[in-house]
Protein backbone atom coordinates (compact mmCIF):
# COMPACT_ATOMS: atom_id res chain seq x y z
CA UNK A 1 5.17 13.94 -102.35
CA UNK A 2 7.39 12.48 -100.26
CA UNK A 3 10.02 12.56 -102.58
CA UNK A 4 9.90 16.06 -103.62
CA UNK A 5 10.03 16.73 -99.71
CA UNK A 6 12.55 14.66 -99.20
CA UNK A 7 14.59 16.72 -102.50
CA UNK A 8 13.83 20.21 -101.44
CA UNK A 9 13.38 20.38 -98.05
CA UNK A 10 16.27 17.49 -96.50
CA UNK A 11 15.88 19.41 -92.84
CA UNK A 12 12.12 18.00 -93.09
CA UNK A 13 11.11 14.46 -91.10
CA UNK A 14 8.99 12.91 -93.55
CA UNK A 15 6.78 9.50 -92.37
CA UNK A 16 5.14 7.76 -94.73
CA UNK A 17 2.59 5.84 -93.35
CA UNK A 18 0.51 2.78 -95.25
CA UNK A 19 -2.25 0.14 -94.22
CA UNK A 20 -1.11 -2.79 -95.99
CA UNK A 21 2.46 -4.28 -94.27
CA UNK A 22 3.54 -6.00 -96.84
CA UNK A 23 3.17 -2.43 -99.22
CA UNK A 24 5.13 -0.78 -96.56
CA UNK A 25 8.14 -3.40 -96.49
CA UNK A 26 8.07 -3.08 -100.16
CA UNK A 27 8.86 0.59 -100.05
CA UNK A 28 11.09 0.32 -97.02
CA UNK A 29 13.21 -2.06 -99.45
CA UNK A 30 13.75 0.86 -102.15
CA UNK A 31 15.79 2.70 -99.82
CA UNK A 32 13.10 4.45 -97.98
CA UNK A 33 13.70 3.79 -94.35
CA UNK A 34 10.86 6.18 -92.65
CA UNK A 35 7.79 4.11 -93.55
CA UNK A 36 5.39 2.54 -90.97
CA UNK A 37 2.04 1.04 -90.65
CA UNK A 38 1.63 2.02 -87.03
CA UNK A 39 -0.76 5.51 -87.67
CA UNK A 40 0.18 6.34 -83.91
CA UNK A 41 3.91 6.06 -84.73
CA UNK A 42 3.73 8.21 -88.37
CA UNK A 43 1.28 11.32 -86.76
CA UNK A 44 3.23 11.58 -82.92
CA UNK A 45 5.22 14.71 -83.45
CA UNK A 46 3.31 15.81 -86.78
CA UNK A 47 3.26 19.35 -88.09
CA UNK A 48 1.68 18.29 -91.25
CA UNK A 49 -0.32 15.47 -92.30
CA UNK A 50 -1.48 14.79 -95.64
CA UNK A 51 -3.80 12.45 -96.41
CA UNK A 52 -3.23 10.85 -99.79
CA UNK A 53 -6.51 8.29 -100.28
CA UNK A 54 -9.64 7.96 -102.53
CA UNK A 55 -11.88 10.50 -101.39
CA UNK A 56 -14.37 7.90 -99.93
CA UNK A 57 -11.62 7.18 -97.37
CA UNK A 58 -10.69 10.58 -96.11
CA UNK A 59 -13.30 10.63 -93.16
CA UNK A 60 -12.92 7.57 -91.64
CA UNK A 61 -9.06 7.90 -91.56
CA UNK A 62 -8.87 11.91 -90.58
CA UNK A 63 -11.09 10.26 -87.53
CA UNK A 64 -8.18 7.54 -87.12
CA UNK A 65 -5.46 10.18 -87.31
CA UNK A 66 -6.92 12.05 -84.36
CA UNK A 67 -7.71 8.97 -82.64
CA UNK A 68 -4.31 7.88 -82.63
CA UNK A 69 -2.76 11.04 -81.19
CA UNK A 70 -2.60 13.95 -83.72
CA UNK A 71 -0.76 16.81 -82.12
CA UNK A 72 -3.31 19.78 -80.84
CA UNK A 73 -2.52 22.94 -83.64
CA UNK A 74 -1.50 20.11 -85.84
CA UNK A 75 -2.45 20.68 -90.02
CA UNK A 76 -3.78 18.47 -91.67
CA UNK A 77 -4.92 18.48 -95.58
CA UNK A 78 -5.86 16.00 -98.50
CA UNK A 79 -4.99 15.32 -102.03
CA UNK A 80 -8.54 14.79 -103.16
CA UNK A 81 -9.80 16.04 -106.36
CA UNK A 82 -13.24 16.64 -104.69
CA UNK A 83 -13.63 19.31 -101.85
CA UNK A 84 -17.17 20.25 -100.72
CA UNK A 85 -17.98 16.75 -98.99
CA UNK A 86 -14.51 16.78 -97.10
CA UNK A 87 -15.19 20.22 -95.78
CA UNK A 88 -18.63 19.70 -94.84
CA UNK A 89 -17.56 16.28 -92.80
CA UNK A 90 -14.13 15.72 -92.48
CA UNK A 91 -13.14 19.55 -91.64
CA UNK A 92 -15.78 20.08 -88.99
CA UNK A 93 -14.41 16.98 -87.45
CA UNK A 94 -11.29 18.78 -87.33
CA UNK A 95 -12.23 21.92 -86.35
CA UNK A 96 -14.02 20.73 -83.07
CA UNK A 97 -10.65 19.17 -81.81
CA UNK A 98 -8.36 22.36 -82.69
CA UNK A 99 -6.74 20.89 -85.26
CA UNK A 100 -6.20 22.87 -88.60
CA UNK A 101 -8.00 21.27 -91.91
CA UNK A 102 -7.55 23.08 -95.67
CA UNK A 103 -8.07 21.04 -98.57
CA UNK A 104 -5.11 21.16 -101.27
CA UNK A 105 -5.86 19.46 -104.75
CA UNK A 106 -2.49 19.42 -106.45
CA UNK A 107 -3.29 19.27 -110.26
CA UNK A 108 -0.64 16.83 -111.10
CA UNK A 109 -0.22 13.29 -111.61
CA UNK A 110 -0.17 10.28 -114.49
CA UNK A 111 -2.34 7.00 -114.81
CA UNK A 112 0.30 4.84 -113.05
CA UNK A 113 -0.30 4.21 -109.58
CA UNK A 114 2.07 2.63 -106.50
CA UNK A 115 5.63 3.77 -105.14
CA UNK A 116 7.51 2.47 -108.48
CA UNK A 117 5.50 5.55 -110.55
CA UNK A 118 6.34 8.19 -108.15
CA UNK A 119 8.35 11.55 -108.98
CA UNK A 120 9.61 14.01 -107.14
CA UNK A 121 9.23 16.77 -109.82
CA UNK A 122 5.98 15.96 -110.01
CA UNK A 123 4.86 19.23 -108.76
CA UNK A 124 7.88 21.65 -110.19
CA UNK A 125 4.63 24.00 -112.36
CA UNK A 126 1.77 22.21 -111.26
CA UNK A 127 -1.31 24.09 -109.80
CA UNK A 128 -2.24 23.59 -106.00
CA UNK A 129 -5.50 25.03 -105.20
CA UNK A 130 -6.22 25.05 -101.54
CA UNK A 131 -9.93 25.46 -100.05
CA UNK A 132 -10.12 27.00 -97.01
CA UNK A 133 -13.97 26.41 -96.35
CA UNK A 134 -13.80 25.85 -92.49
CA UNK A 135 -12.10 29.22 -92.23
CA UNK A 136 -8.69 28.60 -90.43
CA UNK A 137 -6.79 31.75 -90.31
CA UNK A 138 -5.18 33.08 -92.82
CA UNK A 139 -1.56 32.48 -91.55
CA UNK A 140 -1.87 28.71 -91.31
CA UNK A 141 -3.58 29.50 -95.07
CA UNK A 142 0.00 31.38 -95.96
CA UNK A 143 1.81 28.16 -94.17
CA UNK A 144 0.41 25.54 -96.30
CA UNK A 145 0.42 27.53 -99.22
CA UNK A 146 4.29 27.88 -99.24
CA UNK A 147 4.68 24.07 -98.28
CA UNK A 148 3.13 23.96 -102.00
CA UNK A 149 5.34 26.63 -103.58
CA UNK A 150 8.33 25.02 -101.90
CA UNK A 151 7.69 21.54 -103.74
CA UNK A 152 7.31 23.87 -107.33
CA UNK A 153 3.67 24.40 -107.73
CA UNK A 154 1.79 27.33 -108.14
CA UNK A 155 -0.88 28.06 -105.68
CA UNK A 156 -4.30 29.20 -105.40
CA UNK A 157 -7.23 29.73 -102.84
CA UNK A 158 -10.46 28.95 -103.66
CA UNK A 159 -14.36 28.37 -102.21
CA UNK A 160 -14.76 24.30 -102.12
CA UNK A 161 -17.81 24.68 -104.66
CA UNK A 162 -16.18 27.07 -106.89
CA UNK A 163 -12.97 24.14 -106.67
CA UNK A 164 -15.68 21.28 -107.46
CA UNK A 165 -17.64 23.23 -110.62
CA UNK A 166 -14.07 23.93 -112.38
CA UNK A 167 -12.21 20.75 -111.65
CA UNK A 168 -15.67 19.24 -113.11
CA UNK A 169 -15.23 20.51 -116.57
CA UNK A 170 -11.02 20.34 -116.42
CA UNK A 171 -10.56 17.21 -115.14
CA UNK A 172 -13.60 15.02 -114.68
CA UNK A 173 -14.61 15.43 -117.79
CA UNK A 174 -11.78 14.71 -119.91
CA UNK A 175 -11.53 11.54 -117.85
CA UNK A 176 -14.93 10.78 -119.17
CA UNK A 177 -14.21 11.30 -122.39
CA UNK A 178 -10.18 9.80 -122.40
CA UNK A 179 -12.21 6.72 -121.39
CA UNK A 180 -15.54 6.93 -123.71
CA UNK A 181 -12.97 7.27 -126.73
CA UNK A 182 -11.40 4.24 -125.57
CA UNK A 183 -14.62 2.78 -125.70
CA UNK A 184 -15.43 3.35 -129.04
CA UNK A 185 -12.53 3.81 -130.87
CA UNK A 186 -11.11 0.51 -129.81
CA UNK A 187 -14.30 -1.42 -129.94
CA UNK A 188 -12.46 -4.20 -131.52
CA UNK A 189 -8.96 -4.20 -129.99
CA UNK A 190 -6.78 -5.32 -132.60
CA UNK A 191 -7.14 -2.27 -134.24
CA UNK A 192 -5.31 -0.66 -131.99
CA UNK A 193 -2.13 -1.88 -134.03
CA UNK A 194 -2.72 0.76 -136.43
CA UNK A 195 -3.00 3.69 -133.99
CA UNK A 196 -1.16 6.97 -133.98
CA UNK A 197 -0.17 8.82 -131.29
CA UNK A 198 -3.04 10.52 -131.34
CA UNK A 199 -5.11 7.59 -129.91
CA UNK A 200 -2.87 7.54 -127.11
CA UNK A 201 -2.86 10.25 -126.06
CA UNK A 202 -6.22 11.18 -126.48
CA UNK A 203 -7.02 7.93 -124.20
CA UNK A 204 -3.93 8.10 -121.80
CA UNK A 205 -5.97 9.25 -118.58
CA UNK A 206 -8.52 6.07 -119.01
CA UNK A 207 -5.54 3.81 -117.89
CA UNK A 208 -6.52 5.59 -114.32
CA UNK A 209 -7.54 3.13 -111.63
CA UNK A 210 -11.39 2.85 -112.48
CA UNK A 211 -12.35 1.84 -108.71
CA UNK A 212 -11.23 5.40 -107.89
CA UNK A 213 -12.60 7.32 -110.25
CA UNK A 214 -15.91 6.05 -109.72
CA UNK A 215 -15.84 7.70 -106.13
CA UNK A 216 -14.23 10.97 -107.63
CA UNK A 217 -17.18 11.30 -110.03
CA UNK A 218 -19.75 10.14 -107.67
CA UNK A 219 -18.96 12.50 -105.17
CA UNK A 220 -19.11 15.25 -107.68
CA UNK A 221 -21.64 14.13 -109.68
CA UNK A 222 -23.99 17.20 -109.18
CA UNK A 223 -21.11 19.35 -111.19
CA UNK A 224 -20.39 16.72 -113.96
CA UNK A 225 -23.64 16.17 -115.30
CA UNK A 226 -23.59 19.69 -116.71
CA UNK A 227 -20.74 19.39 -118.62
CA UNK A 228 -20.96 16.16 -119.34
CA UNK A 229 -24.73 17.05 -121.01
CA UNK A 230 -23.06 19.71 -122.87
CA UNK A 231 -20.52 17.12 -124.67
CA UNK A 232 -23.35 14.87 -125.43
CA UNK A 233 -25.35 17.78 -127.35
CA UNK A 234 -21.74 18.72 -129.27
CA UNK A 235 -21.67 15.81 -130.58
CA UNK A 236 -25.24 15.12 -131.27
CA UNK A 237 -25.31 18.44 -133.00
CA UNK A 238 -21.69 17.45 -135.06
CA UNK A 239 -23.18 14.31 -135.85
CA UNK A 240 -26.39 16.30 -137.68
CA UNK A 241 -23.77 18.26 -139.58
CA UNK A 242 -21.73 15.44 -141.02
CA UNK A 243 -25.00 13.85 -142.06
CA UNK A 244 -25.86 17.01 -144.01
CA UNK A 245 -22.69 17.67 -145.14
CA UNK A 246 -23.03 20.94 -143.64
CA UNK A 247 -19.27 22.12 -144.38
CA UNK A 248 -19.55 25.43 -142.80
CA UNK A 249 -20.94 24.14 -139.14
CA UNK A 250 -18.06 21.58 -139.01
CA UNK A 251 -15.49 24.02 -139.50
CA UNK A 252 -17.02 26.39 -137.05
CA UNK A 253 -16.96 23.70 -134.52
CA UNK A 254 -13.58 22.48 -135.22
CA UNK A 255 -11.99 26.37 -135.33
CA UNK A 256 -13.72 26.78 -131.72
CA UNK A 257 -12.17 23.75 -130.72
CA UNK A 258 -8.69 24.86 -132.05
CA UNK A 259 -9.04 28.13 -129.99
CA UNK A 260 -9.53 27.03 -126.66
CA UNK A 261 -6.99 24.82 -127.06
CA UNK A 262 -4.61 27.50 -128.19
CA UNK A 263 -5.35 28.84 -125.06
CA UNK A 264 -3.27 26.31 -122.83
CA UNK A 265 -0.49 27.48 -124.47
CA UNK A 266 -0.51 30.93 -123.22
CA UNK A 267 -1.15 29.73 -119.85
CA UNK A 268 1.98 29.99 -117.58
């Protein structure tokens, strides 16, 4: 994020600000000068702060951020792939001290983690949906909304639950599953020489940093297990067919399959 700032909007002052010193010297020695791990230092004169940690962090750090001198009328929004819990704690924090809080959940991102992975195209077509449960006005809304549309995504607005129940069946869940293939179809390792690129890709997203997505689908657990019980009846019912040979129910499973897929290619 800071890079895509930094490449389309050069009049910006970006900060980046990280707990761990020796993290922060590392990305100071890439070339990055404005890096700190003073919190008072990176939020002083802040229009915008985005918080970009695992969702179980985003409380007590929003309460750190206005302890350490967060500018009244300030923004401030999160990267989290979750949304109700924030709201419901972080944002009422927030709005009790003036200070502006809308969730953004840019859809974007790889299973490689740290400074070395970043982009700065990352978001040039990505969605950005933005929840606006603890109703801030709609021209602070508008404001955030373009910072999005200025780095290339394409925006949204949502309710926080609404967010929750659809990133549960197009994200969480193929998580599951990337890493549940993984499970089985490399039950004995070595046969992963013999793997297509179908394997991989099929399995990419369970490289992800397990630690984190065990808060992600904790937090959102109440909208998973849904979908996730729906995948477990597919396949029970799949499994039925191939043991009957039942040629027709197969196909008609598979040709579903096909379409919805079809339809991510009409999507612009």
């Amino acid at each position: 994020m800071a890079l895509a700032v930094r490449k389309r909007h050069p009049e910006s002052s970006v900060i980046l600000w990280g707990r761990n010193p020796e993290r922060v010297a590392e990305i100071r020695a890439t070339g990055f000068e404005c890096v700190t791990d003073d919190l008072s230092l990176a939020v002083r004169d802040a229009e915008l702060v985005i918080l970009a940690v695992p969702v179980g962090a985003l409380k007590s750090l929003g309460r750190r951020v206005l302890e350490a001198g967060l500018p009244t009328g300030a923004c401030l929004t999160d990267v989290g792939s979750v949304k109700t819990h924030p709201h419901e704690s972080l944002g009422k924090d927030m709005k009790n001290k003036n200070v502006s809080f809308i969730g953004s959940h840019p859809m974007a991102g790889s299973e490689r983690t740290g400074f070395g992975a970043a982009d700065e195209d990352l978001f040039v077509g990505a969605p950005c949906i933005l929840t606006n449960e603890n109703e801030r006005p709609e021209n602070e809304v508008q404001r955030l909304m373009e910072f999005w549309i200025g780095l290339g995504a394409r925006s949204a607005v949502m309710s926080a639950s609404e967010h929750d129940r659809l990133v549960a069946r197009i994200s969480h869940l193929p998580h599951i599953l990337s890493s549940i293939c993984a499970l089985i179809a490399l039950e004995n390792s070595e046969d992963g020489r013999f793997a297509g690129q179908g394997l991989r890709d099929t399995s990419r997203v369970a490289a992800g940093d397990p630690a984190m997505w065990v808060e992600i689908l904790l937090e959102n657990r109440h909208q998973i297990a849904e979908p996730l019980r729906e995948g477990a009846s597919i396949l029970n019912r799949l499994a039925d067919f191939l043991t009957a040979g039942d040629e027709e129910a197969i196909l008609r499973v598979l040709e579903k399959g096909q379409a919805r897929r079809q339809t991510l290619d009409r999507i612009e």
